[in-house]
Structures are given as structure tokens and as C-alpha cells.
C-alpha atoms as a PDB file:
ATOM      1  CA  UNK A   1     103.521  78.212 177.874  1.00  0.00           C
ATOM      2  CA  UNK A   2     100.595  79.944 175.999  1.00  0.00           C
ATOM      3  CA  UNK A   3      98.734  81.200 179.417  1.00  0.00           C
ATOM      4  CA  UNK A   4     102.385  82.231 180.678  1.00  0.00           C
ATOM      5  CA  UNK A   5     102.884  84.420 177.359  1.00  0.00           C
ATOM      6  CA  UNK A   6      99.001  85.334 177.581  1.00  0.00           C
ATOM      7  CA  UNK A   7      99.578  86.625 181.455  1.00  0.00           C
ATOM      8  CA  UNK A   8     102.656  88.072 180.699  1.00  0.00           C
ATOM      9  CA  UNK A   9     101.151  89.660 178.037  1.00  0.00           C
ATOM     10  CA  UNK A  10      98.360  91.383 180.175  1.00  0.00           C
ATOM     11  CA  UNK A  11     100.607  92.018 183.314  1.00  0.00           C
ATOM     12  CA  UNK A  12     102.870  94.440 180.411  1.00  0.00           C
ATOM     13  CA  UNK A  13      99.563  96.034 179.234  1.00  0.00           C
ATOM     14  CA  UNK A  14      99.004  96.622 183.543  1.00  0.00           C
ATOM     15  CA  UNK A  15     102.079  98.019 183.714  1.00  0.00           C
ATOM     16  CA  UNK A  16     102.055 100.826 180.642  1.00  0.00           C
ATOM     17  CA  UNK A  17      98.173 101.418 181.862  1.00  0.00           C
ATOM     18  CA  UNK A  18      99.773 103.138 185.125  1.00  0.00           C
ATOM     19  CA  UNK A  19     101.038 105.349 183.098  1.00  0.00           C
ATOM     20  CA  UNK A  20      98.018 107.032 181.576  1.00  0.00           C
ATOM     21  CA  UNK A  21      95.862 108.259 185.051  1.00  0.00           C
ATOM     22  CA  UNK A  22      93.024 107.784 182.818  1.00  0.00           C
ATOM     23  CA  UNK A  23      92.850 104.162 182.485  1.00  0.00           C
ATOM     24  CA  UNK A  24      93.635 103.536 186.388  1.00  0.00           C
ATOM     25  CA  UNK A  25      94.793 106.432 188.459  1.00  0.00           C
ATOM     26  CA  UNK A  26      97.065 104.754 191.416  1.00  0.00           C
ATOM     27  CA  UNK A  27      97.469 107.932 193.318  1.00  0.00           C
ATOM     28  CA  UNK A  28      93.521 107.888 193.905  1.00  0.00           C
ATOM     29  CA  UNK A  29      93.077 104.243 194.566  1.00  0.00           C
ATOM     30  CA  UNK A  30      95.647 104.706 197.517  1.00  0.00           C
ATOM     31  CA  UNK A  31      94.071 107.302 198.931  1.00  0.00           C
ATOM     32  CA  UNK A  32      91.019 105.580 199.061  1.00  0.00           C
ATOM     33  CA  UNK A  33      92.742 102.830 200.501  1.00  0.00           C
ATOM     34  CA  UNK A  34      94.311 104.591 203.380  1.00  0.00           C
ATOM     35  CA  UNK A  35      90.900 105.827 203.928  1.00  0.00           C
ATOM     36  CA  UNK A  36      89.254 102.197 204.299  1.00  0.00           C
ATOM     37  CA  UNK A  37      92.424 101.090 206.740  1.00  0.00           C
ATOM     38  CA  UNK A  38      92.329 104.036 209.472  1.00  0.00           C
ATOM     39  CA  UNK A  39      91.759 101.200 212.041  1.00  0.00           C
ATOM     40  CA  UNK A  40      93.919  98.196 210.333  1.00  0.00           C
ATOM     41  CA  UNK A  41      97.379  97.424 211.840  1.00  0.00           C
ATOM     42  CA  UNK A  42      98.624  98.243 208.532  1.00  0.00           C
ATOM     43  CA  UNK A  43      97.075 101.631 208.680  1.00  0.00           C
ATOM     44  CA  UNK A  44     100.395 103.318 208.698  1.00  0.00           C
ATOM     45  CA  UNK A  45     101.917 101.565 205.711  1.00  0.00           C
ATOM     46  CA  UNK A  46      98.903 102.334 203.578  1.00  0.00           C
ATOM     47  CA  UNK A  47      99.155 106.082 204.532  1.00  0.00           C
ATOM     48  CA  UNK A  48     102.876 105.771 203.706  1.00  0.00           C
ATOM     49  CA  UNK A  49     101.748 104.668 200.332  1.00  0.00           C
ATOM     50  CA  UNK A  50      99.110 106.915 199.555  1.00  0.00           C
ATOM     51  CA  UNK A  51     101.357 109.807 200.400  1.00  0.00           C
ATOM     52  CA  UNK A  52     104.150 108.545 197.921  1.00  0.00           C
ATOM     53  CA  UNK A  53     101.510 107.762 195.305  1.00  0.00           C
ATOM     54  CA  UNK A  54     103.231 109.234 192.447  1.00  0.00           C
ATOM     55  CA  UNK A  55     106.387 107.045 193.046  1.00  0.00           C
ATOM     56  CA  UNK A  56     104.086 103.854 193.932  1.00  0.00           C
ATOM     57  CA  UNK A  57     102.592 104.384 190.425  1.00  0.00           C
ATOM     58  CA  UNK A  58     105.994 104.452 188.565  1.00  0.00           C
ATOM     59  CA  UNK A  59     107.402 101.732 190.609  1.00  0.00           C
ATOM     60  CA  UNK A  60     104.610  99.403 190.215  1.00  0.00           C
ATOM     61  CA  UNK A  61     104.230  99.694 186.633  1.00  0.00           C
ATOM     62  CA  UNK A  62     107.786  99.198 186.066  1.00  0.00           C
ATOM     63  CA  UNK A  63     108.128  95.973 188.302  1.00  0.00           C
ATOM     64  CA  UNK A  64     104.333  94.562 186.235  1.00  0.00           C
ATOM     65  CA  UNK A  65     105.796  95.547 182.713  1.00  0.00           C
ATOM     66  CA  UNK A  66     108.704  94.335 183.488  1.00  0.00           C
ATOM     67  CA  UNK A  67     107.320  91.000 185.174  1.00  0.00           C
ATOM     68  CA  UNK A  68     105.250  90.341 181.981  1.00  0.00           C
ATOM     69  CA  UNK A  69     108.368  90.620 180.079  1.00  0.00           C
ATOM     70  CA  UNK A  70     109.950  87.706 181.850  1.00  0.00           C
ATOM     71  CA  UNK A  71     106.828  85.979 181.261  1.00  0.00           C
ATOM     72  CA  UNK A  72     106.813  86.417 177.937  1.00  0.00           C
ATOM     73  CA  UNK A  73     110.578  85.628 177.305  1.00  0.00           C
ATOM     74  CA  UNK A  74     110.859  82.802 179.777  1.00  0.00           C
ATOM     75  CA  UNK A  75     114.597  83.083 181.483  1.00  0.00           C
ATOM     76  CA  UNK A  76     115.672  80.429 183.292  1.00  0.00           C
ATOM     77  CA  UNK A  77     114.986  82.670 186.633  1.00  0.00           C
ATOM     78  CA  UNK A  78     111.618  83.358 185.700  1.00  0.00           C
ATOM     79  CA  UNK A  79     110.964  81.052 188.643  1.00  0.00           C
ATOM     80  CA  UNK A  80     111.471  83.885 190.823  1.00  0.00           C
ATOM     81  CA  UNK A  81     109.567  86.244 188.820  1.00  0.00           C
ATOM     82  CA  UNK A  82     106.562  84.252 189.667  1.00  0.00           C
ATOM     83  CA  UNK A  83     106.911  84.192 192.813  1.00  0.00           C
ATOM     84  CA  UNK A  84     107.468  87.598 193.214  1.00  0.00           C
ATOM     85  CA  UNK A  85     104.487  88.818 191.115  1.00  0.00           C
ATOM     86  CA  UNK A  86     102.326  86.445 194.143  1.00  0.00           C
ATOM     87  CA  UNK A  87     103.841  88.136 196.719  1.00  0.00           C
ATOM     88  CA  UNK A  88     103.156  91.763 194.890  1.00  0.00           C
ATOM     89  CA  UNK A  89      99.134  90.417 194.657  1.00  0.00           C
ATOM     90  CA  UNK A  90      98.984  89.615 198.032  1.00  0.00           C
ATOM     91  CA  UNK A  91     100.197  92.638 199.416  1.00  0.00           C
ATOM     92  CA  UNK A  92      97.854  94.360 196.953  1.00  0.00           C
ATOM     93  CA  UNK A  93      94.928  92.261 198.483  1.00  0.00           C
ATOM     94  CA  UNK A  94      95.750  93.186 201.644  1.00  0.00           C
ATOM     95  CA  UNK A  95      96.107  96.823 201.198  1.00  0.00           C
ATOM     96  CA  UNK A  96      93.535  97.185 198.699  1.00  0.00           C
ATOM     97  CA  UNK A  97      90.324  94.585 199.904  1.00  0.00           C
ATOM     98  CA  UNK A  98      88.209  96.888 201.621  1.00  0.00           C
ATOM     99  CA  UNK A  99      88.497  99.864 199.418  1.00  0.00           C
ATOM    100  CA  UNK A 100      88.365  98.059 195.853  1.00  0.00           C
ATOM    101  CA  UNK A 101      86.473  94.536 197.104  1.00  0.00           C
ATOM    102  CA  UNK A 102      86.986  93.372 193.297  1.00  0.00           C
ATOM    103  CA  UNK A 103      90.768  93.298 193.474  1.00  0.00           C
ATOM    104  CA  UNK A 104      90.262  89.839 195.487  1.00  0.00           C
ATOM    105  CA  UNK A 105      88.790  88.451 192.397  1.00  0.00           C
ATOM    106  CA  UNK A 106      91.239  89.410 190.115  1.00  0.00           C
ATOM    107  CA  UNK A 107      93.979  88.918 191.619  1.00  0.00           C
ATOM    108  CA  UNK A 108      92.681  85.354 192.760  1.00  0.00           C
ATOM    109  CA  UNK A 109      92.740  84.721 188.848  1.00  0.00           C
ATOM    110  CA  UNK A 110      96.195  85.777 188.654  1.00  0.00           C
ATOM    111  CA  UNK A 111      97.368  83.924 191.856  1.00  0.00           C
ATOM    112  CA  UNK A 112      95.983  80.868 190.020  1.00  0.00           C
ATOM    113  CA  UNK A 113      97.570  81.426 186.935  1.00  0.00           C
ATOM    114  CA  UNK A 114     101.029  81.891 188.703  1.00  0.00           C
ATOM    115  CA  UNK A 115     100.230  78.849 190.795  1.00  0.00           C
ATOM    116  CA  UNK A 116      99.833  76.715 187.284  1.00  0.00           C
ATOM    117  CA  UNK A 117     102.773  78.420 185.866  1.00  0.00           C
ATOM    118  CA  UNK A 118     105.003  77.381 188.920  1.00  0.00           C
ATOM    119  CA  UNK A 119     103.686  73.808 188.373  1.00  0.00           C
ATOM    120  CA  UNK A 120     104.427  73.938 184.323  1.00  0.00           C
ATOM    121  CA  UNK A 121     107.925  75.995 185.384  1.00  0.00           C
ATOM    122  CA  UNK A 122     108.949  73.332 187.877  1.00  0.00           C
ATOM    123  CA  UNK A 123     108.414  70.041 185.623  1.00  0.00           C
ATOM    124  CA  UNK A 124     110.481  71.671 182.988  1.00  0.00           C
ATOM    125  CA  UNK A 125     113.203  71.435 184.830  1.00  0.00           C
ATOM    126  CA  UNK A 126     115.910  69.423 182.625  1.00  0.00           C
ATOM    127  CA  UNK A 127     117.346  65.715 184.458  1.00  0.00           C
ATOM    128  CA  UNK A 128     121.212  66.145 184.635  1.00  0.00           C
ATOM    129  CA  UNK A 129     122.712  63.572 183.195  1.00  0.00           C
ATOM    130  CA  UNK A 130     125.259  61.240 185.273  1.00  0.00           C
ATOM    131  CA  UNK A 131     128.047  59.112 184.920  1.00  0.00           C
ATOM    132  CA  UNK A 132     129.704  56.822 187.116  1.00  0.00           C
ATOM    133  CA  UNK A 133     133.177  58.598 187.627  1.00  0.00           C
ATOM    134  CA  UNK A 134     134.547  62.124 187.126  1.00  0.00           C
ATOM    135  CA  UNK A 135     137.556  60.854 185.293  1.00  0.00           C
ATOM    136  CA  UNK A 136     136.531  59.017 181.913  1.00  0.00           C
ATOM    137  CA  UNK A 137     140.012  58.115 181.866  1.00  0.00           C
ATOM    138  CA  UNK A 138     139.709  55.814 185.219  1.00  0.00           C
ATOM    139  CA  UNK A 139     136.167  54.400 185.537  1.00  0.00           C
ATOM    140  CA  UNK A 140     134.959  53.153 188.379  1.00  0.00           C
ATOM    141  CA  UNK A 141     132.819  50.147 189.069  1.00  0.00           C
ATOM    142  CA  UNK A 142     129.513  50.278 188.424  1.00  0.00           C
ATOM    143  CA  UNK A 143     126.096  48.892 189.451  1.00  0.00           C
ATOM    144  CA  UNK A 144     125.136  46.223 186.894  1.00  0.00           C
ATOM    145  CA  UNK A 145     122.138  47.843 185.939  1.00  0.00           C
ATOM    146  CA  UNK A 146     123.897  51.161 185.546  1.00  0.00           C
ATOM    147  CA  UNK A 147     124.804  51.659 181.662  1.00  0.00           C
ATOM    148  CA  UNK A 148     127.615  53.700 179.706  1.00  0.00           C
ATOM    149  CA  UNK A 149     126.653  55.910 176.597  1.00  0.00           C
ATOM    150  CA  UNK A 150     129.769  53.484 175.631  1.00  0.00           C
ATOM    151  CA  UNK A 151     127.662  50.368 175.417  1.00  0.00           C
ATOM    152  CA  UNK A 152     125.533  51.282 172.556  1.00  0.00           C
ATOM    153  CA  UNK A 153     126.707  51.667 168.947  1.00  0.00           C
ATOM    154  CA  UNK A 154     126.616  54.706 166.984  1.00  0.00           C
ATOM    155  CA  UNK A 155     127.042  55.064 163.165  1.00  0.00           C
ATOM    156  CA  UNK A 156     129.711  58.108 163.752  1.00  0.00           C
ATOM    157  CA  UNK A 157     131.678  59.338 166.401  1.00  0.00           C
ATOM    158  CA  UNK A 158     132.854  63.307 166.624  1.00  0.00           C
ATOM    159  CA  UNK A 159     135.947  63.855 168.800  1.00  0.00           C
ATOM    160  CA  UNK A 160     135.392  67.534 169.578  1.00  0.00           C
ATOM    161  CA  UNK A 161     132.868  69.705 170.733  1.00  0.00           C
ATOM    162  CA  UNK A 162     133.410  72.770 169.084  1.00  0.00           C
ATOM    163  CA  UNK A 163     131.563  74.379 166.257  1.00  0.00           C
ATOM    164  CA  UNK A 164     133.136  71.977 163.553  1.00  0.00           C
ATOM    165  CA  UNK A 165     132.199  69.005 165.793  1.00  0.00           C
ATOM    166  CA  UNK A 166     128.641  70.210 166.733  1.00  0.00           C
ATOM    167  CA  UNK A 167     128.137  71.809 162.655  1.00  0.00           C
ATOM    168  CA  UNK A 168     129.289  67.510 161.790  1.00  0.00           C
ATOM    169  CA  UNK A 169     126.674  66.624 164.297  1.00  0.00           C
ATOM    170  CA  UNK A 170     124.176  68.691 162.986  1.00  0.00           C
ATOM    171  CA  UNK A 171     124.959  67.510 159.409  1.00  0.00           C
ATOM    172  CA  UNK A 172     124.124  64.041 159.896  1.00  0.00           C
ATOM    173  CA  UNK A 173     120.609  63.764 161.398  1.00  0.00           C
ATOM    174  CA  UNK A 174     119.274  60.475 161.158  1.00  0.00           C
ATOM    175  CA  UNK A 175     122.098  58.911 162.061  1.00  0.00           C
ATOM    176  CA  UNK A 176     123.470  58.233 165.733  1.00  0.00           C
ATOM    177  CA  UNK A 177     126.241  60.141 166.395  1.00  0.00           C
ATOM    178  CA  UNK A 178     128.176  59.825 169.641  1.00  0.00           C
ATOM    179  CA  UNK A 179     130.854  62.769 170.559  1.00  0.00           C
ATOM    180  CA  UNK A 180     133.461  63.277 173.312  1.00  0.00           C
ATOM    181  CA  UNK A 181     134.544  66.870 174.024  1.00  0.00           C
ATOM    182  CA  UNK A 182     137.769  67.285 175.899  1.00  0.00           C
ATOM    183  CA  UNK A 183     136.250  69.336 179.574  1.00  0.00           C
ATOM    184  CA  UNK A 184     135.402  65.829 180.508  1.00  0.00           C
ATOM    185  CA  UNK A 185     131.408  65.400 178.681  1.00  0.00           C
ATOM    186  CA  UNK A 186     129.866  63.362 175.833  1.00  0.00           C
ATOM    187  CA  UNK A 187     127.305  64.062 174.058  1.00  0.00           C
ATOM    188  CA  UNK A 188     124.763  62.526 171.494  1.00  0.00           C
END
């Protein structure tokens, strides 16, 4: 979690440094890029680009500021922020490799940082919990090996899940509570 902050951190300081021409003047490196690909198949698109360079620049350092935010805050659809942000380096390898050689490093550091947040992003993903039939009111047979939250024994149990019932719960830590809401869920 502290390289995802860290990279979403520097992908929001990429994103306000296209604003100041100074620091890293788009318009320029995409002219020199449709320079270096006269002869690539993707000649045309980079031409495209370095025409529109003004737009390129805002739109770029929108979508990296507002990558690294996501980063940073950590949505549940982050996941596809990720994903995206490898797909943006890639095309900006492939537009960018002969005419700024050095983007394949960095962006190779990047890639690998998305790569391990993916990995981090994907074990966090919580079990669901099951039980053996959709109606508590009619259970089903089970497997023998299958147990019930029912079999173990609690010090209290809450019947409701609403604030009162979850402020109880709250209440009494250190002992095991066991509560049944009425959409068909327990909790403990």
C-alpha cells in the first residue's frame, strides 16, 4: 500500500508538471516524436498527436493526476485504474522510444510497480462468506464437514443490524457477539 500511495503520489506530481511547459513541454516532445516515426506504421498517429499537442498535454495530465488520485485513495475499481495507467505507458513507449530512448526505462519502473500493485490489489480481494441455503428459515442438508455460525457459542446475541444493533456490537469488544439482521445475513 505504501509504493501504491508513493506512485500515486508521483503520477499526481506528472500530471500538474504538464501544466507548467517548463518542467516538461508535451507539445515539443511530440513533435520530436513524429519526427523520429516518419517511416513507422504508426507514423500517422504520432503526427495526429503532435498536431493536437496542446490538447494531448491537458488530457494527459488530467488522466495521470487523476490516476495518482485513485492510487492514493484506493477505490474498490482502482483495479482498472492500473491497468489503464499500463496501457497509457505502453502506448507512450511506443510512440515515444526512438525520440526520448529514456522513456523505456522509466516507464519499465512504473510498469513494474503497477505489475506489483495488481498482485497486492488482487490478494486483497475479500472471501465471501457462504451458507448452505438462501432461506435460514428452511436449511438444507449439509456436508458433515460444512459448519453453521450456529454451532459455536457466543456470550451475546444482537437481533438487528441497524445502528443500535451494530453501536451494541461495537460496545462489547472482547466478547463474542453473534447477530442476525432481517435481509437474510448474520454477522459476528
Amino acid at each position: 500500500m505504501i509504493i501504491q500511495r508513493l506512485f500515486g503520489l508521483l503520477y499526481m506530481l506528472a500530471g500538474l508538471a504538464k501544466a507548467f511547459p517548463a518542467l516538461e513541454n508535451v507539445p515539443a516532445i511530440l513533435h520530436q516524436a513524429a519526427i523520429a516515426n516518419q517511416d513507422a506504421w504508426y507514423a500517422g498517429a504520432t503526427q495526429w498527436l503532435a498536431d493536437h499537442g496542446a490538447a494531448v498535454n491537458l488530457l494527459v495530465g488530467v488522466l495521470l493526476f487523476g490516476s495518482g488520485l485513485v492510487l492514493v485513495l484506493n477505490p474498490r475499481w482502482a483495479v482498472r485504474v492500473i491497468y489503464g495507467q499500463l496501457l497509457m505507458m505502453a502506448v507512450f513507449v511506443l510512440l515515444l522510444h526512438r525520440a526520448q530512448p529514456q522513456v523505456i526505462y522509466l516507464d519499465a519502473l512504473f510498469a513494474l510497480a503497477a505489475l506489483y500493485m495488481l498482485r497486492v490489489q488482487h490478494r486483497r480481494k475479500p472471501q465471501t462468506r457462504t451458507f448452505p441455503t438462501r432461506s435460514f428459515s428452511s436449511p438444507a442438508a449439509t456436508s458433515p464437514q460444512a459448519t453453521s455460525p450456529l454451532d459455536d457459542d457466543y456470550d451475546v446475541v444482537i437481533v438487528g443490524g441497524g445502528v443500535s444493533g451494530l453501536t451494541a456490537a461495537s460496545e462489547l469488544s472482547g466478547r463474542r457477539v453473534f447477530g442476525v439482521g432481517k435481509k437474510r445475513y448474520l454477522w459476528r
